[in-house]
C-alpha atoms as a PDB file:
ATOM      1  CA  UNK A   1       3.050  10.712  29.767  1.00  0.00           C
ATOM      2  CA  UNK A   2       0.791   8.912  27.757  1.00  0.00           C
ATOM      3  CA  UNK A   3      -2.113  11.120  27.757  1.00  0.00           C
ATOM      4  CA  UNK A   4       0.298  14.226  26.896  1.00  0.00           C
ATOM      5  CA  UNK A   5       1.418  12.043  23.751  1.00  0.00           C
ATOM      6  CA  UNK A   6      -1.689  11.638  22.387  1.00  0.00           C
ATOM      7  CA  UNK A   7      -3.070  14.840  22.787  1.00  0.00           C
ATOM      8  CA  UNK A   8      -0.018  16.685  21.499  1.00  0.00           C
ATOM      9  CA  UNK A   9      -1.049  13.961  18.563  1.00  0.00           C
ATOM     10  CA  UNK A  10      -4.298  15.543  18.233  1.00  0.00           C
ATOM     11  CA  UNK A  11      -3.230  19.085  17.765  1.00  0.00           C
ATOM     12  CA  UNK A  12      -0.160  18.315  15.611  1.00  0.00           C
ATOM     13  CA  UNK A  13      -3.259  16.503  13.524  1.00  0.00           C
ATOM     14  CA  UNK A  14      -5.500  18.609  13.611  1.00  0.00           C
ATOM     15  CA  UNK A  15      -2.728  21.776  12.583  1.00  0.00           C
ATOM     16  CA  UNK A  16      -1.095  19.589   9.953  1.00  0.00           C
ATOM     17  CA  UNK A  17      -5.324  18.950   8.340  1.00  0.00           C
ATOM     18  CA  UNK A  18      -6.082  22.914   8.440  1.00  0.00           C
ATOM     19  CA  UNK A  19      -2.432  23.606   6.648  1.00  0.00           C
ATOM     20  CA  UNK A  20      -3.529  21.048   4.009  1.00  0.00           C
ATOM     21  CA  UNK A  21      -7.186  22.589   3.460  1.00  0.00           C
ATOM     22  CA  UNK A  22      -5.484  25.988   3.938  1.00  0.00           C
ATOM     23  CA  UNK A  23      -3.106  25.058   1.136  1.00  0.00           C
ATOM     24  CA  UNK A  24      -5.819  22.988  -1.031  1.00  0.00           C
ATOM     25  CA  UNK A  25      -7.770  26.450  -1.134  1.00  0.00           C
ATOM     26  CA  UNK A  26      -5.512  28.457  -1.749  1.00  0.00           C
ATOM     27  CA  UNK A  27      -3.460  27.122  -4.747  1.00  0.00           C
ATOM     28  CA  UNK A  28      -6.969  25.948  -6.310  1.00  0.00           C
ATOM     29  CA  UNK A  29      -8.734  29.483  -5.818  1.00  0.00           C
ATOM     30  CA  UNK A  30      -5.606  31.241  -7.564  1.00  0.00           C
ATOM     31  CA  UNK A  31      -4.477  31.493 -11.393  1.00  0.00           C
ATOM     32  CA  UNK A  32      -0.707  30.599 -10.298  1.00  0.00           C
ATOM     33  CA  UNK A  33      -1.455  27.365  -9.603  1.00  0.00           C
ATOM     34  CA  UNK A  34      -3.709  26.529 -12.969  1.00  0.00           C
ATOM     35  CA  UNK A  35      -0.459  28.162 -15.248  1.00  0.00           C
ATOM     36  CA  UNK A  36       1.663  25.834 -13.093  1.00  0.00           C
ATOM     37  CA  UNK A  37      -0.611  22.682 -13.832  1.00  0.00           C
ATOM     38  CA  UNK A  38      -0.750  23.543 -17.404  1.00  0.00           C
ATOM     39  CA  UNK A  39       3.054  24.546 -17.635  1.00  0.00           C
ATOM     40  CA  UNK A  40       3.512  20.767 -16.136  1.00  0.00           C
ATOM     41  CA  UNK A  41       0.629  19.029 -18.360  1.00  0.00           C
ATOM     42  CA  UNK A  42       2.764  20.381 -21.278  1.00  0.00           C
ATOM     43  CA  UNK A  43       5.961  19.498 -20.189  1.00  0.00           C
ATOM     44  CA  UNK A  44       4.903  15.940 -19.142  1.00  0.00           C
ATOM     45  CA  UNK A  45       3.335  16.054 -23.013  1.00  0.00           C
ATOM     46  CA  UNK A  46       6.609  16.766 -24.665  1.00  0.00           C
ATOM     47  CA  UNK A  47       8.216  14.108 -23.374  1.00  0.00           C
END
């Protein structure tokens, strides 16, 4: 039981990492996400 835990530990891990990287890659390789910074950079200015 124990040795089922921590593999199923490994791969939820190891499949939560990759969707971060995935994610990290994505959003920084795309102009959506720099308008969205800026659109927050200028809001958070405002205030």
């Amino acid at each position: 039981m124990s040795s089922v835990g921590i593999i199923l530990a490994v791969v939820v891990g190891i499949a939560i990492l990759g969707l971060v990287v995935w994610t990290y890659r994505w959003e920084t390789s795309g102009d959506d996400y720099n308008e969205n910074n800026d659109n927050v950079s200028k809001a958070d200015s405002a205030k």
